[in-house]
Protein backbone atom coordinates (compact mmCIF):
# COMPACT_ATOMS: atom_id res chain seq x y z
CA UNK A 1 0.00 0.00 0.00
CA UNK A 2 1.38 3.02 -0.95
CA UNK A 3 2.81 5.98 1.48
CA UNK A 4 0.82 8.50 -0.42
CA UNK A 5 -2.48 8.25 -2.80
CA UNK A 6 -3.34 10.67 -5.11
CA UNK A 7 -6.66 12.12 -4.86
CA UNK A 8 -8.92 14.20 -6.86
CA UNK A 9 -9.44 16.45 -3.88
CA UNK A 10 -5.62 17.21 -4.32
CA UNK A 11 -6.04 18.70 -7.98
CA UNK A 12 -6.05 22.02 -8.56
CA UNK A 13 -7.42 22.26 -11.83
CA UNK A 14 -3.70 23.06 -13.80
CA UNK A 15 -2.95 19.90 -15.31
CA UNK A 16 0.63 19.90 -15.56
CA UNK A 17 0.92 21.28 -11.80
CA UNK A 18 -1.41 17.94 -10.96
CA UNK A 19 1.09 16.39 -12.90
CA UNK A 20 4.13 17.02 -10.98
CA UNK A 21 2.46 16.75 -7.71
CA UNK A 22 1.31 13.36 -8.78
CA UNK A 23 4.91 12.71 -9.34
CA UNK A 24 6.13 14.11 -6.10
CA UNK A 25 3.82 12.19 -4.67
CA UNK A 26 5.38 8.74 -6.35
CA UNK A 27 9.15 10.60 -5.47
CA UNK A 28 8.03 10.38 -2.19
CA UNK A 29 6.20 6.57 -1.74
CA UNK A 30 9.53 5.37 -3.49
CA UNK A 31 11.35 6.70 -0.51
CA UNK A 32 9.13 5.51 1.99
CA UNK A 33 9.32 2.18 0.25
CA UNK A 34 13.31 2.18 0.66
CA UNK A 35 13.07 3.03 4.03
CA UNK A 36 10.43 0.19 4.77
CA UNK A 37 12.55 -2.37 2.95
CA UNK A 38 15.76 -0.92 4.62
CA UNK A 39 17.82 -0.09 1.81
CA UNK A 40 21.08 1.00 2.52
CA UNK A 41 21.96 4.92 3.43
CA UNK A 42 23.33 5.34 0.13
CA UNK A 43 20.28 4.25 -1.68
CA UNK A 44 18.07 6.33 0.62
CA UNK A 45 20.23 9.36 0.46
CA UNK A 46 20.11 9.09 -3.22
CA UNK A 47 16.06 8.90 -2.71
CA UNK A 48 15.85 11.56 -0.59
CA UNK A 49 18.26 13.84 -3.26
CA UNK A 50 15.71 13.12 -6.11
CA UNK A 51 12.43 14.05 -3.87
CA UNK A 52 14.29 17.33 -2.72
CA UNK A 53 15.41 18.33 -6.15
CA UNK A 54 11.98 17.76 -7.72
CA UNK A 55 10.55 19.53 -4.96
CA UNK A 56 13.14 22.52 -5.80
CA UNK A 57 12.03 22.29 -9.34
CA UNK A 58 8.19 22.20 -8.82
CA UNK A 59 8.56 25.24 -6.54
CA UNK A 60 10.31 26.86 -9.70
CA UNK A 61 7.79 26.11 -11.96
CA UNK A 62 5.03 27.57 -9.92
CA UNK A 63 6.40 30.67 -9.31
CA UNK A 64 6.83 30.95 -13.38
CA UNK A 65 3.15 31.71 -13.18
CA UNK A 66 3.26 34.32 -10.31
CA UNK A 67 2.69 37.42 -12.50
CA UNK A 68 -0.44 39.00 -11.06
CA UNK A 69 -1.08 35.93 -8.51
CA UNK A 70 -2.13 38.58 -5.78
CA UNK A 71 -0.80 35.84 -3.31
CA UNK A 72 2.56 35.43 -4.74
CA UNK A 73 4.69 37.08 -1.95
CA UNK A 74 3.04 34.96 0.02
CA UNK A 75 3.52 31.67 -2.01
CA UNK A 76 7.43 31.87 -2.64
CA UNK A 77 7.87 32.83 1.02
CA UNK A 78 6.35 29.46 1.93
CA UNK A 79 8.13 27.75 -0.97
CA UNK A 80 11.48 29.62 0.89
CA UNK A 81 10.69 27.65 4.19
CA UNK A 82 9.52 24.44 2.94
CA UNK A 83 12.97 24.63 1.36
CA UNK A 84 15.19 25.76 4.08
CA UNK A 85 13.99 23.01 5.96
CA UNK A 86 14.93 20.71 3.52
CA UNK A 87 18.28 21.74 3.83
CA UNK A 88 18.44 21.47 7.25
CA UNK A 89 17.52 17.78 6.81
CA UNK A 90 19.74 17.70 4.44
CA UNK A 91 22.85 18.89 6.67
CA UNK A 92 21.27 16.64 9.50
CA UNK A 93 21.07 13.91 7.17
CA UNK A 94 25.02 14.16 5.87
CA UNK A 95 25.99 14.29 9.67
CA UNK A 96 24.37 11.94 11.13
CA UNK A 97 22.76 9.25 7.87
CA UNK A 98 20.28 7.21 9.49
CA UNK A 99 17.22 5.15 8.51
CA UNK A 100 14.98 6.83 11.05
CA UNK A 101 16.80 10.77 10.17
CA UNK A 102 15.29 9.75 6.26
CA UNK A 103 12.07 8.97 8.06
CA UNK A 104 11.54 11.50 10.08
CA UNK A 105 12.49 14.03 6.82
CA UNK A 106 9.91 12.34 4.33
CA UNK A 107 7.47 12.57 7.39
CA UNK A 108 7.87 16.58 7.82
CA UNK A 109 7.79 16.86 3.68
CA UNK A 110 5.03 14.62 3.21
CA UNK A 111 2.61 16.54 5.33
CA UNK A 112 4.30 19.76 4.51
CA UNK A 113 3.32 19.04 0.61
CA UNK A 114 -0.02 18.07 1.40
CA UNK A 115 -0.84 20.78 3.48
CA UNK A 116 0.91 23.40 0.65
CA UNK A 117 -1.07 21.58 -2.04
CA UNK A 118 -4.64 21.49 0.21
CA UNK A 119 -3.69 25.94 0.14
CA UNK A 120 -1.14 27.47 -1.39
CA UNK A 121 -1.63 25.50 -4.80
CA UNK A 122 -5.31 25.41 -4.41
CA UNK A 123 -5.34 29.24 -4.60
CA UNK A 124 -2.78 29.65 -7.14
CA UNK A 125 -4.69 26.85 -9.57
CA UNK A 126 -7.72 28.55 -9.06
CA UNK A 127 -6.04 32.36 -10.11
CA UNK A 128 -4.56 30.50 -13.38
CA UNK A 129 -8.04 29.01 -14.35
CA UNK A 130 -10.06 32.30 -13.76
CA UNK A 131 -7.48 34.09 -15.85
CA UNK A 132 -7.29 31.83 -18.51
CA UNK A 133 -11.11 31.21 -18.30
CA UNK A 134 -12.70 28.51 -16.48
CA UNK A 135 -14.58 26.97 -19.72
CA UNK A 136 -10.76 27.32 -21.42
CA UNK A 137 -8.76 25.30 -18.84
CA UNK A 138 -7.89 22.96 -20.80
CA UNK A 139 -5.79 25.50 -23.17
CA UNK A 140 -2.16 25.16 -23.88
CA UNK A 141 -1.03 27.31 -21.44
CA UNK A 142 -2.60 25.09 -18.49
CA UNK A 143 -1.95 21.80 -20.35
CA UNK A 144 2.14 22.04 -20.95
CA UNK A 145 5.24 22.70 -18.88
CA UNK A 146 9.01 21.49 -18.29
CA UNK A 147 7.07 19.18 -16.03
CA UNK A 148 8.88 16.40 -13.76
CA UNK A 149 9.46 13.13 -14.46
CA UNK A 150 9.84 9.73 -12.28
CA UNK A 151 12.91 8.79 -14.64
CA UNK A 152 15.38 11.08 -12.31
């Protein structure tokens, strides 16, 4: 059973945003799988670099869309935290590399992503479909981006 389901509750209407956070979401149940089978640090290290840097890069392609979001300063400031305390995982991680220190980070950023999906995204998906035009989200401009992919 995995970590993590995707929901429809969890889309925000932007297709290639549900996308990536569909493969965040399969970043992150990959990890959790690791941990459960008790890989070895290295393998869960190398895990845990892949979630953070498509977390880094999904947090770059929002903010791509943040001209006019009237909630943008607010947006990239949470982006800021969620990834400062990824880094201090991070530095926890390199000093002290531990099953349970990997556990304990994909527990924080699970929840954290959830919760920043449930708002933060939920708002911004809903400015990009009212300025596009709810009856035209489905256009181009809603349907393609750099997008992430599980391949790493």
């Amino acid at each position: 059973m995995p970590y993590l389901t995707w929901s429809n509750e969890f889309s925000i209407g932007v297709p290639f945003f549900d996308d990536e956070h569909k493969s965040l979401i399969a970043f992150a149940n990959a990890l959790h799988e690791a941990i459960t089978a008790r890989a070895s640090i290295a393998e869960l290290r190398r895990l845990e670099e892949q979630l953070f840097e498509h977390v880094a890069a999904h947090f770059r392609h929002e903010e791509m869309f943040f001209e006019d979001y009237p909630f943008a300063e607010e947006h990239a400031e949470q982006h800021a935290l969620l990834l400062k305390r990824v880094a201090t995982y991070q530095a926890a991680a390199a000093a002290d590399p531990s099953v349970e220190m990997c556990a304990e980070m994909l527990e924080f950023l699970s929840g954290a992503l959830v919760r920043h999906i449930a708002h933060c995204d939920m708002r911004l998906g809903a400015h990009l479909c009212a300025k596009v035009g709810a009856d035209q989200a489905g256009t181009p401009l809603l349907q393609s981006s750099p997008g992430l992919s599980k391949s790493g």
